[in-house]
PDB file of N, CA and C in Angstrom:
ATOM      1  N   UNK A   1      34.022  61.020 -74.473  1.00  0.00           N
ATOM      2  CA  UNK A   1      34.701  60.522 -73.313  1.00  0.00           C
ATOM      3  C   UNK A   1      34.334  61.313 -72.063  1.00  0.00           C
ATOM      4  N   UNK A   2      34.041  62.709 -72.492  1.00  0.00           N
ATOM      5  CA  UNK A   2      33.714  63.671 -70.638  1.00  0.00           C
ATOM      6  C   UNK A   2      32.274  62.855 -70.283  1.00  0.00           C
ATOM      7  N   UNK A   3      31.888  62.509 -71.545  1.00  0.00           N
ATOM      8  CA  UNK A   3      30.462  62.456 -70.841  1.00  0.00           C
ATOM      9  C   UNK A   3      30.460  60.967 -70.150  1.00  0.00           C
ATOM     10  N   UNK A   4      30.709  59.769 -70.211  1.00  0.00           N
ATOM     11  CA  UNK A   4      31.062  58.961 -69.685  1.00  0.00           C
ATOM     12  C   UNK A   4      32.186  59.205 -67.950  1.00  0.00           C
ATOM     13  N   UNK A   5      32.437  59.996 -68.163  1.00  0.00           N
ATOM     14  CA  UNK A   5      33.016  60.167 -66.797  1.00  0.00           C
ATOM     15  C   UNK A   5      31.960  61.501 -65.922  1.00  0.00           C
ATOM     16  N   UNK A   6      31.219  61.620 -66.980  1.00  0.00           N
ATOM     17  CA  UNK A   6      30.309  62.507 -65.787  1.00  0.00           C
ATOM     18  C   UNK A   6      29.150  61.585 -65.378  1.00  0.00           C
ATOM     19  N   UNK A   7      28.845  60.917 -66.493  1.00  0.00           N
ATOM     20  CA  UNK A   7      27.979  59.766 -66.071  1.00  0.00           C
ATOM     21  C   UNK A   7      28.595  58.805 -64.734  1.00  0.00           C
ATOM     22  N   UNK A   8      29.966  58.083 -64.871  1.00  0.00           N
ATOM     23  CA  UNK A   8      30.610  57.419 -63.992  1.00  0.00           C
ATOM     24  C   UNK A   8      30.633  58.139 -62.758  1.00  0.00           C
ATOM     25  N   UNK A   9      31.032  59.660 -62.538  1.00  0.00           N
ATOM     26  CA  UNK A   9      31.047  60.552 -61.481  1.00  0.00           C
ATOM     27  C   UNK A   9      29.671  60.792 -60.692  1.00  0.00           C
ATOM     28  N   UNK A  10      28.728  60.950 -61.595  1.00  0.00           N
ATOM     29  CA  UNK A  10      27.522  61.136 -60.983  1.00  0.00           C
ATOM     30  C   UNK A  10      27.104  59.621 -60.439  1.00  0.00           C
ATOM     31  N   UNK A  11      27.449  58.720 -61.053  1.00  0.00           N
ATOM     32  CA  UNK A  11      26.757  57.244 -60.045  1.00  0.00           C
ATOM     33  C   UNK A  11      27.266  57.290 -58.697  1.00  0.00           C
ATOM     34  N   UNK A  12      29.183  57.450 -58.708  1.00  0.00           N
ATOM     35  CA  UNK A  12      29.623  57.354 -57.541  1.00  0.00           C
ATOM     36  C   UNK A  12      29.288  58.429 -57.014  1.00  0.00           C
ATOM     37  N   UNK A  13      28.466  59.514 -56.821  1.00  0.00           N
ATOM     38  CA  UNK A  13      28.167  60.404 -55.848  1.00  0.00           C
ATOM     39  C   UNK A  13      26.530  60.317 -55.513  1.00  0.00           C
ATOM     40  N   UNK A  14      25.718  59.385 -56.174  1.00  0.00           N
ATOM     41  CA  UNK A  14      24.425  59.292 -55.950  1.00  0.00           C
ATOM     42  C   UNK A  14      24.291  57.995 -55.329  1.00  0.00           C
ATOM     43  N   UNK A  15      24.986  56.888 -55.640  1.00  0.00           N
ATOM     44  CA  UNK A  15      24.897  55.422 -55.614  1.00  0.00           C
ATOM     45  C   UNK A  15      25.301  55.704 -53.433  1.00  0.00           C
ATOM     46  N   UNK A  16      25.561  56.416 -53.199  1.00  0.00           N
ATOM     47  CA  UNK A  16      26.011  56.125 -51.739  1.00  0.00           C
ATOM     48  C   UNK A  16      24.962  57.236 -50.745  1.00  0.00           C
ATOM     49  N   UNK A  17      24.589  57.879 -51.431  1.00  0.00           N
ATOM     50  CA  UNK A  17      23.296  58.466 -50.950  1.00  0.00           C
ATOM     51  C   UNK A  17      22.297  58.101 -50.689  1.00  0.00           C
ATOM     52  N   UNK A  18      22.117  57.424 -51.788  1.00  0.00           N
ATOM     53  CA  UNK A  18      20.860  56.470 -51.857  1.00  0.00           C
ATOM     54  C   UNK A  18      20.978  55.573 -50.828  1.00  0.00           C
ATOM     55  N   UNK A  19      22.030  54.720 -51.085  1.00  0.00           N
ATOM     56  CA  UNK A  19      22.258  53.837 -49.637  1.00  0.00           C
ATOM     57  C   UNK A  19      21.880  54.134 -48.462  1.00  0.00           C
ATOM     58  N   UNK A  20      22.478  55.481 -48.004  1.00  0.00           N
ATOM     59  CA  UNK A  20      21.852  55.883 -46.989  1.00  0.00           C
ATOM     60  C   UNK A  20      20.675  56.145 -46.603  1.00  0.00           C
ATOM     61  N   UNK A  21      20.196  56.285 -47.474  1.00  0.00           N
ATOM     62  CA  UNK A  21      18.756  56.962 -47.196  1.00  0.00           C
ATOM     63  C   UNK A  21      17.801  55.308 -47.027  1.00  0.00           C
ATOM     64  N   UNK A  22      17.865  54.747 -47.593  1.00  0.00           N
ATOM     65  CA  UNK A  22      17.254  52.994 -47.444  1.00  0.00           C
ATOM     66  C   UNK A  22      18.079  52.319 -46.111  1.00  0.00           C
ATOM     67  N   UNK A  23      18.898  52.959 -46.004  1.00  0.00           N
ATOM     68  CA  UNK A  23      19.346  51.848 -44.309  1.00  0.00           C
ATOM     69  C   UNK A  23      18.963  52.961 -43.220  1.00  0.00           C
ATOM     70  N   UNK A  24      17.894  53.726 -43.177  1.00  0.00           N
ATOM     71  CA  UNK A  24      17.772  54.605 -41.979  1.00  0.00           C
ATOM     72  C   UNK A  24      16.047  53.738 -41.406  1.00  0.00           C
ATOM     73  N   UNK A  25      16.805  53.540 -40.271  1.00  0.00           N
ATOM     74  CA  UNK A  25      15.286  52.657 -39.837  1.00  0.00           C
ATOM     75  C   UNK A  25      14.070  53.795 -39.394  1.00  0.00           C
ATOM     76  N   UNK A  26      12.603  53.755 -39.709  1.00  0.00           N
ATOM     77  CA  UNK A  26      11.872  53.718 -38.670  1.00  0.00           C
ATOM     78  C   UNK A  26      11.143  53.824 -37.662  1.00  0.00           C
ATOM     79  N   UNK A  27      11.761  54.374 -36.316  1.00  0.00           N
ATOM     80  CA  UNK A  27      11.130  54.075 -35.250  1.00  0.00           C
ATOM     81  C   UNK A  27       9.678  53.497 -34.947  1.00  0.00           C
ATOM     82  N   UNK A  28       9.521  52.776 -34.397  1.00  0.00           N
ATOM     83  CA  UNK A  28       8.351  52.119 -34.087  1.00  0.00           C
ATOM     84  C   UNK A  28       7.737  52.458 -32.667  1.00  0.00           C
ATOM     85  N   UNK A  29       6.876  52.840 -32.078  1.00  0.00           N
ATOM     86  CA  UNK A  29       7.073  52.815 -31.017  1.00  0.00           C
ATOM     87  C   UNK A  29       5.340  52.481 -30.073  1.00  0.00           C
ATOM     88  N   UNK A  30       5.416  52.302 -28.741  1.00  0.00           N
ATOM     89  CA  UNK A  30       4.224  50.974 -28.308  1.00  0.00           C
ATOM     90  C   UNK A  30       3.341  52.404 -28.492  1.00  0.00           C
ATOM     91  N   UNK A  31       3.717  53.905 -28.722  1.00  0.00           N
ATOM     92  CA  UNK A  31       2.192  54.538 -28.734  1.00  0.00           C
ATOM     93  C   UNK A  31       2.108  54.313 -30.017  1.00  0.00           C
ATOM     94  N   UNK A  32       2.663  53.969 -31.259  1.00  0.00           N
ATOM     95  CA  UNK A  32       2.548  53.973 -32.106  1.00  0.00           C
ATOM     96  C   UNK A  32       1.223  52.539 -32.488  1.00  0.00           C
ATOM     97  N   UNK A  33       1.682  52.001 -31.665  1.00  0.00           N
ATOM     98  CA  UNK A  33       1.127  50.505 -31.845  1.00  0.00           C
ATOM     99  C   UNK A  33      -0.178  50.216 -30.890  1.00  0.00           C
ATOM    100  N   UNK A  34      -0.417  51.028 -29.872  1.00  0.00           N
ATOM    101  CA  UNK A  34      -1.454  51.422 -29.309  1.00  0.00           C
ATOM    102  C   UNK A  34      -2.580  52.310 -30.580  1.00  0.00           C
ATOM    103  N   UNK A  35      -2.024  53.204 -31.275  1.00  0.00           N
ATOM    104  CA  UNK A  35      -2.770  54.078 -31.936  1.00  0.00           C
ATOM    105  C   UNK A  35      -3.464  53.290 -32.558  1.00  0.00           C
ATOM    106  N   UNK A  36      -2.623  52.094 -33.484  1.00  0.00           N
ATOM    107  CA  UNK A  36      -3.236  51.302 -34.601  1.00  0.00           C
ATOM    108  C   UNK A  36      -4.240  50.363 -33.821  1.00  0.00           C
ATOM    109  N   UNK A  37      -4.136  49.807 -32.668  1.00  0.00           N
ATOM    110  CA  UNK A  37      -5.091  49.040 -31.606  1.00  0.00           C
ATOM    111  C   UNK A  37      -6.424  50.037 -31.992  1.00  0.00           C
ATOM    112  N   UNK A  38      -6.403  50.987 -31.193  1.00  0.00           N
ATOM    113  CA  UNK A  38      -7.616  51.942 -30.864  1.00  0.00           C
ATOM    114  C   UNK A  38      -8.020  52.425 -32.180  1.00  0.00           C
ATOM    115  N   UNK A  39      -7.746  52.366 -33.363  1.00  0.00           N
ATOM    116  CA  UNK A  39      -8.260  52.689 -35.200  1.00  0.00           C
ATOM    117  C   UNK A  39      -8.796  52.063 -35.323  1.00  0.00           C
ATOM    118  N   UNK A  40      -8.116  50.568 -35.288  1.00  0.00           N
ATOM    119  CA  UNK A  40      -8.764  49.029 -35.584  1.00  0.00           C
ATOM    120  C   UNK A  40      -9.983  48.996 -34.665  1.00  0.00           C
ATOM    121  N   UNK A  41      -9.813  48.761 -32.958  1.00  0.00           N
ATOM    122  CA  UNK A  41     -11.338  48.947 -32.476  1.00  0.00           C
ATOM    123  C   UNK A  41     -12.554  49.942 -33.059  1.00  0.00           C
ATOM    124  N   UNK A  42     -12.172  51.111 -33.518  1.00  0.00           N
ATOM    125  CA  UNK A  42     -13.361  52.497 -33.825  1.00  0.00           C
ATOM    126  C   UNK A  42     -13.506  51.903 -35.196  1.00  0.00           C
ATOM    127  N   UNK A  43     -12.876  51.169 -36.039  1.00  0.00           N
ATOM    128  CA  UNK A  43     -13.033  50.752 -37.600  1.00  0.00           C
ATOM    129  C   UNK A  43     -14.222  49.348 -37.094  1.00  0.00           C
ATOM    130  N   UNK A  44     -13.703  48.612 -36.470  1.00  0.00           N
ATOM    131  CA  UNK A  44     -14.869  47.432 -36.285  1.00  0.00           C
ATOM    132  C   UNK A  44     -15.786  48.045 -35.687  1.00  0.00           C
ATOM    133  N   UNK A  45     -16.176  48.940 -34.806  1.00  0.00           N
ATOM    134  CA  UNK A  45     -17.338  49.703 -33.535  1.00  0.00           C
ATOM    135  C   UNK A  45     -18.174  49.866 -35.316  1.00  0.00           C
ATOM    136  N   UNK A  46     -17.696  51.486 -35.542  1.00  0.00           N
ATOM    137  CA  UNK A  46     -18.232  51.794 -36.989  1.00  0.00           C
ATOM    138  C   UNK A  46     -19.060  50.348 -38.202  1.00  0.00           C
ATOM    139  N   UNK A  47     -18.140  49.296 -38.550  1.00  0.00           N
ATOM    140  CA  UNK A  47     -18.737  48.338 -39.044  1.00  0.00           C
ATOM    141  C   UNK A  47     -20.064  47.893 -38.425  1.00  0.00           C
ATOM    142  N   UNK A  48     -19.782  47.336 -37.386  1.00  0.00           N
ATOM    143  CA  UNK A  48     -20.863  46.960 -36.765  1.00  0.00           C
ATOM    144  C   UNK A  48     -22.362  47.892 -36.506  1.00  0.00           C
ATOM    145  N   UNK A  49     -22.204  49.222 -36.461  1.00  0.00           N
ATOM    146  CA  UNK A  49     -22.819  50.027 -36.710  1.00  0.00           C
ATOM    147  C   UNK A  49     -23.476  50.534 -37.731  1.00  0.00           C
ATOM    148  N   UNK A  50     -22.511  50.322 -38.810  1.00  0.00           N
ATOM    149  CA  UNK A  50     -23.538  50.339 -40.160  1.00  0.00           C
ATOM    150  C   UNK A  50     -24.060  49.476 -40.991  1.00  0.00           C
ATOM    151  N   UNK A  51     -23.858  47.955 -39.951  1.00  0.00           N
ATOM    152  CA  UNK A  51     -24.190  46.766 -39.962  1.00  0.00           C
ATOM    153  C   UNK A  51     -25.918  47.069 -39.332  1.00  0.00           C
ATOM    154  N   UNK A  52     -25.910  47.106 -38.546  1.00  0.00           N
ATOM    155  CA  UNK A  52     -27.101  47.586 -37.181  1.00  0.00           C
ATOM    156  C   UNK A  52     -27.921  48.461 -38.369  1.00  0.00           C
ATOM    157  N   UNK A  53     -27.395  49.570 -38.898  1.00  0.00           N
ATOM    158  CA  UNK A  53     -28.223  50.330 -39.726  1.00  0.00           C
ATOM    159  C   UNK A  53     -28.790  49.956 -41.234  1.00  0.00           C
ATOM    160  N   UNK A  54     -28.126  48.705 -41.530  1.00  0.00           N
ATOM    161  CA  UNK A  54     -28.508  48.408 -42.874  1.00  0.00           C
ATOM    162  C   UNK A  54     -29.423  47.476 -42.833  1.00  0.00           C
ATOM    163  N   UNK A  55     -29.230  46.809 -41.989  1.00  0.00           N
ATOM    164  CA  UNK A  55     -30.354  45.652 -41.232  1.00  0.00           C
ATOM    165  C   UNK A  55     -31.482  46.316 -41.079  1.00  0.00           C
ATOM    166  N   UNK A  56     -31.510  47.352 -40.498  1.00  0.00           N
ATOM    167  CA  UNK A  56     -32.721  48.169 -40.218  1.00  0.00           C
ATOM    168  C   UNK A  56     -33.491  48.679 -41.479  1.00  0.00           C
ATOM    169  N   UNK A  57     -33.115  49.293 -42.100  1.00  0.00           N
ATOM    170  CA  UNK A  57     -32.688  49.878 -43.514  1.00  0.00           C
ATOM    171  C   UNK A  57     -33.624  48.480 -44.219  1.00  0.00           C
ATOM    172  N   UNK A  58     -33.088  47.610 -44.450  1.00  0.00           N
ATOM    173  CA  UNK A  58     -33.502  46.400 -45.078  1.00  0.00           C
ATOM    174  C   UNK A  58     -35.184  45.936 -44.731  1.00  0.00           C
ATOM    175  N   UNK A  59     -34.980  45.889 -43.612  1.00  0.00           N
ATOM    176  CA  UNK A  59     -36.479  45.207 -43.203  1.00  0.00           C
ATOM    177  C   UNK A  59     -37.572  46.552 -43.287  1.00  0.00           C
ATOM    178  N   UNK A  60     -36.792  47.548 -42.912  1.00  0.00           N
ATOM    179  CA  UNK A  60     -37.849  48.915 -43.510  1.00  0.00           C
ATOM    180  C   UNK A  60     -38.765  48.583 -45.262  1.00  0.00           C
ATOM    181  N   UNK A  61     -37.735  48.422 -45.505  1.00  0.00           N
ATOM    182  CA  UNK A  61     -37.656  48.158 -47.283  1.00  0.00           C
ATOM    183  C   UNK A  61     -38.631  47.012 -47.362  1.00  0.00           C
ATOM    184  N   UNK A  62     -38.324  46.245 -46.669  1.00  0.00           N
ATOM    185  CA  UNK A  62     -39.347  44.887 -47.195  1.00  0.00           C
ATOM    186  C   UNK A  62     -40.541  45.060 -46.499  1.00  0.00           C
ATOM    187  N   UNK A  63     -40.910  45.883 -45.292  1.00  0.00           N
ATOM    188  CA  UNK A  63     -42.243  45.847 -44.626  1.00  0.00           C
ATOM    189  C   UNK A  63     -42.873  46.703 -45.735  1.00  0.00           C
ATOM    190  N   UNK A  64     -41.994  48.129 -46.524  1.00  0.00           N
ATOM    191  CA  UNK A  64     -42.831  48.409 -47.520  1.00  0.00           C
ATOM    192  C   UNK A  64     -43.273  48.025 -48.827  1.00  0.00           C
ATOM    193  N   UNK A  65     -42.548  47.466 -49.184  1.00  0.00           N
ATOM    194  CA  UNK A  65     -42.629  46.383 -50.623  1.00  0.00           C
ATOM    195  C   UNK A  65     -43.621  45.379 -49.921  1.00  0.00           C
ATOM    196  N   UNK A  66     -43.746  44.356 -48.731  1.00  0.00           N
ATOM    197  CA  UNK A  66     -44.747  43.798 -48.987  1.00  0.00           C
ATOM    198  C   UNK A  66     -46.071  44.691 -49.111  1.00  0.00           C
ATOM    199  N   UNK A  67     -46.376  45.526 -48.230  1.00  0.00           N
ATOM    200  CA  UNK A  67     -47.366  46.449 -48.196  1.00  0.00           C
ATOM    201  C   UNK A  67     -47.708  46.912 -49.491  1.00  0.00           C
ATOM    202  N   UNK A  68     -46.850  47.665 -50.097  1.00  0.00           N
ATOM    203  CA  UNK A  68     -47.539  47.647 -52.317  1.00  0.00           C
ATOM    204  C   UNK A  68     -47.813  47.015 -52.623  1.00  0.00           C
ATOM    205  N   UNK A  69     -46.937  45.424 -52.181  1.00  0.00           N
ATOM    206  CA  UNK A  69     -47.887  44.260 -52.936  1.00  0.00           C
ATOM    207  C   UNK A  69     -49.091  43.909 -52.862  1.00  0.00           C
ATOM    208  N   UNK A  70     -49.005  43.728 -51.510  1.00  0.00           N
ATOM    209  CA  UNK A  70     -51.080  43.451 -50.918  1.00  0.00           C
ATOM    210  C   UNK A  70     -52.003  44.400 -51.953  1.00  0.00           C
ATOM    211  N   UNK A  71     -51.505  45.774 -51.676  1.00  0.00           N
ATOM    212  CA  UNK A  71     -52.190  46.850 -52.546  1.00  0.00           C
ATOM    213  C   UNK A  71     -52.465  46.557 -53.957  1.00  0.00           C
ATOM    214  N   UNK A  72     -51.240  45.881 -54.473  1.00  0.00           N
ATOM    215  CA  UNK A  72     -51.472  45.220 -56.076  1.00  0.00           C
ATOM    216  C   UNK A  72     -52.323  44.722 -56.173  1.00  0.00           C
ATOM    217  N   UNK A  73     -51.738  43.341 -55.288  1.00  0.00           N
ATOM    218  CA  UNK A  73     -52.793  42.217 -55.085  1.00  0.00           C
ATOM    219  C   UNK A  73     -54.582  42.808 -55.430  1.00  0.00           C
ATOM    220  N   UNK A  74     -54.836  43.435 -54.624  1.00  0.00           N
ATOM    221  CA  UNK A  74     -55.899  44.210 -54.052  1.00  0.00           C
ATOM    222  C   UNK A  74     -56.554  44.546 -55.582  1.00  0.00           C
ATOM    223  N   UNK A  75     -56.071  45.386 -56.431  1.00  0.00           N
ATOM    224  CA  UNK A  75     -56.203  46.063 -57.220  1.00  0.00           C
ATOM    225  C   UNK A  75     -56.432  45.513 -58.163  1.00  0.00           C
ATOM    226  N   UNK A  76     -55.700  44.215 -58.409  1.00  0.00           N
ATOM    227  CA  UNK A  76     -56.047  43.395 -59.516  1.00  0.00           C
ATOM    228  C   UNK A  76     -57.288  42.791 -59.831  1.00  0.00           C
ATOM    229  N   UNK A  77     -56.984  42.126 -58.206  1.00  0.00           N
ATOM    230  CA  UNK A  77     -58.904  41.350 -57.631  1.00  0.00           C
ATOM    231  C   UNK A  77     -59.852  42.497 -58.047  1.00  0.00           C
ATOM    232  N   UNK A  78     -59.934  43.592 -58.006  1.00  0.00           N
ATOM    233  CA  UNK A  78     -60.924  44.511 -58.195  1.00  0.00           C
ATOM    234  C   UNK A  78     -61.104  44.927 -59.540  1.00  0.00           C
ATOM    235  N   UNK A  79     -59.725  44.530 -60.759  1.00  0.00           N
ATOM    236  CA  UNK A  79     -59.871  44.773 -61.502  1.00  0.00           C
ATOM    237  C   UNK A  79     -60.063  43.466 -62.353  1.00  0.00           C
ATOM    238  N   UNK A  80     -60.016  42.249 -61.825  1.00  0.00           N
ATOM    239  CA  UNK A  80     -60.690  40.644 -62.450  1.00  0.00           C
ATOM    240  C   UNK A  80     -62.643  41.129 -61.949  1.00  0.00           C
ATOM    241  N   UNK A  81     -62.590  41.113 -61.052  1.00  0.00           N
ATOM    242  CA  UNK A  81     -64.136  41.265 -61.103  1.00  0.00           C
ATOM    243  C   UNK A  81     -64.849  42.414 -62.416  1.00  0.00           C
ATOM    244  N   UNK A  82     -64.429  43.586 -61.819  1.00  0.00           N
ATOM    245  CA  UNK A  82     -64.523  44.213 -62.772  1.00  0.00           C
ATOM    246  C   UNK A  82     -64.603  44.185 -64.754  1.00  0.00           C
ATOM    247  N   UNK A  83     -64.076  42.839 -64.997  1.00  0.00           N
ATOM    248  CA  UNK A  83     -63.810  42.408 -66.244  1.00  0.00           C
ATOM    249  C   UNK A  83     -64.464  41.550 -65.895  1.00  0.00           C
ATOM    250  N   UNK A  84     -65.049  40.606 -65.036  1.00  0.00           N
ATOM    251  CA  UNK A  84     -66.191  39.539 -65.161  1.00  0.00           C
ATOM    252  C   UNK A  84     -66.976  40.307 -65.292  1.00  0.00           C
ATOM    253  N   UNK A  85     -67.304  41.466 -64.755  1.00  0.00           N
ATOM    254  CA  UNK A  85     -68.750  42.026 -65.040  1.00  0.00           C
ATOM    255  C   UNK A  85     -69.376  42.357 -66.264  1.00  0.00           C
ATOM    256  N   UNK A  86     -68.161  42.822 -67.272  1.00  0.00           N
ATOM    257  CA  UNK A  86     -68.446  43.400 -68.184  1.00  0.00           C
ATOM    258  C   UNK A  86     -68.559  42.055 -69.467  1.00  0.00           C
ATOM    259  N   UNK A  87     -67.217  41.207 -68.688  1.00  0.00           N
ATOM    260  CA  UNK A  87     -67.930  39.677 -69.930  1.00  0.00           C
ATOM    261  C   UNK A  87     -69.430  38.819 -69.910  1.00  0.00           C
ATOM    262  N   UNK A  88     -70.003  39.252 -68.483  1.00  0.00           N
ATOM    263  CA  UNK A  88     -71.261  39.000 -68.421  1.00  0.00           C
ATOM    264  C   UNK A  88     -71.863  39.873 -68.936  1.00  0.00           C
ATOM    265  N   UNK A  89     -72.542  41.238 -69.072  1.00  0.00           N
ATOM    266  CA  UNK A  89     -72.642  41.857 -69.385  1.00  0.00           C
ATOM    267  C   UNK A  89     -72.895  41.858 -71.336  1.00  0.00           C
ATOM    268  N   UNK A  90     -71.754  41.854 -71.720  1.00  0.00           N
ATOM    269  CA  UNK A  90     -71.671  41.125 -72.931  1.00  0.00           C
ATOM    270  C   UNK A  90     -72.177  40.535 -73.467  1.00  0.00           C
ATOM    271  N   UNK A  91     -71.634  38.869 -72.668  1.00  0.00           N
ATOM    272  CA  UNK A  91     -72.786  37.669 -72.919  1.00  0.00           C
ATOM    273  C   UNK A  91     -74.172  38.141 -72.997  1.00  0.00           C
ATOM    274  N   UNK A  92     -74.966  38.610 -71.707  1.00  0.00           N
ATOM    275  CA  UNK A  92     -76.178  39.084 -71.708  1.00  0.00           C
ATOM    276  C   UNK A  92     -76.673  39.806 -73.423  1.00  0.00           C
ATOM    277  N   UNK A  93     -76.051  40.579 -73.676  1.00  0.00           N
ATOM    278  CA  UNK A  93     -76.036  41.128 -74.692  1.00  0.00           C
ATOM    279  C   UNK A  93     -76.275  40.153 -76.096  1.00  0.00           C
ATOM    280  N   UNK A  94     -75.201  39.167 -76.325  1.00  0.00           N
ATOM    281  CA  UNK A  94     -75.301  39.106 -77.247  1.00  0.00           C
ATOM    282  C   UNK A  94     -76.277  37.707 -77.470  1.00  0.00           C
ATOM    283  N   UNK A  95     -76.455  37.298 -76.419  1.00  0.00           N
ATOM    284  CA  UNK A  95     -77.359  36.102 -76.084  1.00  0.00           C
ATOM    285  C   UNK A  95     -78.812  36.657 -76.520  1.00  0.00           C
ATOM    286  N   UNK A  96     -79.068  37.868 -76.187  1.00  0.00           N
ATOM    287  CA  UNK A  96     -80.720  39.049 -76.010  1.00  0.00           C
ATOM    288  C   UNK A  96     -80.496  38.798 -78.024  1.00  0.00           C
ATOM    289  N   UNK A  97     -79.785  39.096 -78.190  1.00  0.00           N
ATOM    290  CA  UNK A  97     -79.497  39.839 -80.132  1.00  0.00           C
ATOM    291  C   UNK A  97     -79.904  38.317 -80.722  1.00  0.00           C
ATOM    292  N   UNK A  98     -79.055  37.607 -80.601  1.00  0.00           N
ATOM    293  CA  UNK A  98     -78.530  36.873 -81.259  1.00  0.00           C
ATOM    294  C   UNK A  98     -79.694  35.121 -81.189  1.00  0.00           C
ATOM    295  N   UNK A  99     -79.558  35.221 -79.378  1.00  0.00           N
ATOM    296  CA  UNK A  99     -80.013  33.800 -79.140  1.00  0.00           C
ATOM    297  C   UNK A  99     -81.839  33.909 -78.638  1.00  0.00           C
ATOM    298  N   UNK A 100     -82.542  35.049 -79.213  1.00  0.00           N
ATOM    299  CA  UNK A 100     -84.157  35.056 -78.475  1.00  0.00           C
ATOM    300  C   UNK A 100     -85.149  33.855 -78.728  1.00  0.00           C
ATOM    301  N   UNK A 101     -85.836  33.783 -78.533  1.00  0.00           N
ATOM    302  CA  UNK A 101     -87.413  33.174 -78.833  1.00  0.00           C
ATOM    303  C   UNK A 101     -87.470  33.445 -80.431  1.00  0.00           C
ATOM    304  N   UNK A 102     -87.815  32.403 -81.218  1.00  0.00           N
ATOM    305  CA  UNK A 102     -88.147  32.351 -82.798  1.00  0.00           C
ATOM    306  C   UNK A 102     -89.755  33.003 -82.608  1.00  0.00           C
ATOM    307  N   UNK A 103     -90.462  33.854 -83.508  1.00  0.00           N
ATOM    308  CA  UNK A 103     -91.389  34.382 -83.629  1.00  0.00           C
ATOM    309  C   UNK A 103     -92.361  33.495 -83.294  1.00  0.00           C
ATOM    310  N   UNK A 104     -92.317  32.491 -84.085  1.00  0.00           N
ATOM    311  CA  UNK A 104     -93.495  31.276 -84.244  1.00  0.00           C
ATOM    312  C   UNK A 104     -92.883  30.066 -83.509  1.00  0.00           C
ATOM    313  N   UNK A 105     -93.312  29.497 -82.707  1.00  0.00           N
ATOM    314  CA  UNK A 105     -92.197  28.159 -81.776  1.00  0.00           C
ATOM    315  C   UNK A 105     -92.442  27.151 -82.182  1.00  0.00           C
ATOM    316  N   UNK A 106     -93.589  27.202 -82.962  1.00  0.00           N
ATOM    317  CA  UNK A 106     -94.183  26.053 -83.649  1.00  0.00           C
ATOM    318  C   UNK A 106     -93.344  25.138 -84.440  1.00  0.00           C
ATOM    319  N   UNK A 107     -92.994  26.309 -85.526  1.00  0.00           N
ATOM    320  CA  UNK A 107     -91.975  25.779 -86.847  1.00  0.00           C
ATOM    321  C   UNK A 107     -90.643  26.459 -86.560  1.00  0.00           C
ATOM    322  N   UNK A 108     -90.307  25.442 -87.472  1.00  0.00           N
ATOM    323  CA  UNK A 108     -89.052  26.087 -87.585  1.00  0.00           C
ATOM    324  C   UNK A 108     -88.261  27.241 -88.104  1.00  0.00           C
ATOM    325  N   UNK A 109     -87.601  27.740 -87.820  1.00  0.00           N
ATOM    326  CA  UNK A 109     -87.570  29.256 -88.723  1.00  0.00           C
ATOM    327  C   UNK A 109     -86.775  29.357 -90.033  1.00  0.00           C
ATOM    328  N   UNK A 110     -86.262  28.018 -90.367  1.00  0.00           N
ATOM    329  CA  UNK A 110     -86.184  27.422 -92.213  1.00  0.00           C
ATOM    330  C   UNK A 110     -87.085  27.825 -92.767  1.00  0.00           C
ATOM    331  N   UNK A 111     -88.460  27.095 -92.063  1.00  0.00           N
ATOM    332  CA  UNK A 111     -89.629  26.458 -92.961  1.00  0.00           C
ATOM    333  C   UNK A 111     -90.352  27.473 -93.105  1.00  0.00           C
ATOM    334  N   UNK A 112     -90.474  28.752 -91.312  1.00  0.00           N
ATOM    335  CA  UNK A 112     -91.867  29.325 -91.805  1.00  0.00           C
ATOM    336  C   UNK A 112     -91.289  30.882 -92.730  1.00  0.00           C
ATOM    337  N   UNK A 113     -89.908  30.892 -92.899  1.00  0.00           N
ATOM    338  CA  UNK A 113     -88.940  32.078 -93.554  1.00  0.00           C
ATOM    339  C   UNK A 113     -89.354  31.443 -95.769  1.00  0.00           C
ATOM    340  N   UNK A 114     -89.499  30.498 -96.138  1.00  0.00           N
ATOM    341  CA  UNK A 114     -90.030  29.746 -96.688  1.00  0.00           C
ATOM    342  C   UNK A 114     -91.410  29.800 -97.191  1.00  0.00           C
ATOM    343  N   UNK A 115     -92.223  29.690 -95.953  1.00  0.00           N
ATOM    344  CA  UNK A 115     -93.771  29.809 -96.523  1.00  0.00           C
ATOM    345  C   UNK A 115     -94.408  31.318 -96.866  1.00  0.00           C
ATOM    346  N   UNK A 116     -93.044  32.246 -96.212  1.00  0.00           N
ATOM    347  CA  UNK A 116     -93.582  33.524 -96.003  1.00  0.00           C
ATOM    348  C   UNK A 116     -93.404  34.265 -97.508  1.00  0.00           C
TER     349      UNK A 116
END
């Protein structure tokens, strides 16, 4: 039973405190409301500014990315020729081995592999 009345005692001595403290207004006041004006302007100035810089930022970026590319570009072409040369090259090769003049042009090289 005490403890129920210390519980009951302690609401009615907190329950009106509290009250008070939630109905205390405030003040508002026009420098107050000036301040938030002049934040808000330096918060958009700033945006716009690192708007200005990312833009910049950006096209930096892409004048150099196209520039590697050309260079790719570049590199590849040099490295397709480079591989035509060597498939000619090749060919030459295996055309010399493979595809020459028959000894005798006469016959055929069945017949005179045959008589030999």
């Amino acid at each position: 039973m005490k403890t129920i009345q210390q519980f009951i005692l302690f609401f009615l001595l907190i329950v009106p405190i509290y009250g008070i403290a939630e109905t205390k207004e405030i003040p508002f006041t026009l420098d107050d409301r000036d301040r938030i004006i002049r934040t808000e302007q330096k918060v958009e100035a700033l945006g716009e500014k690192l708007n200005s810089r990312i833009d910049a930022l950006d096209d930096k970026i892409d004048s150099r990315v196209d520039g590697l590319r050309s260079e790719m570009n570049a590199r590849f072409d040099q490295l397709f020729s480079f591989l035509w040369a060597i498939i000619g090259i090749f060919t030459a090769m295996m055309i010399s081995v493979f595809g020459g003049k028959p000894e005798n042009p006469q016959c055929s090289s069945r017949i005179c592999r045959a008589s030999a």
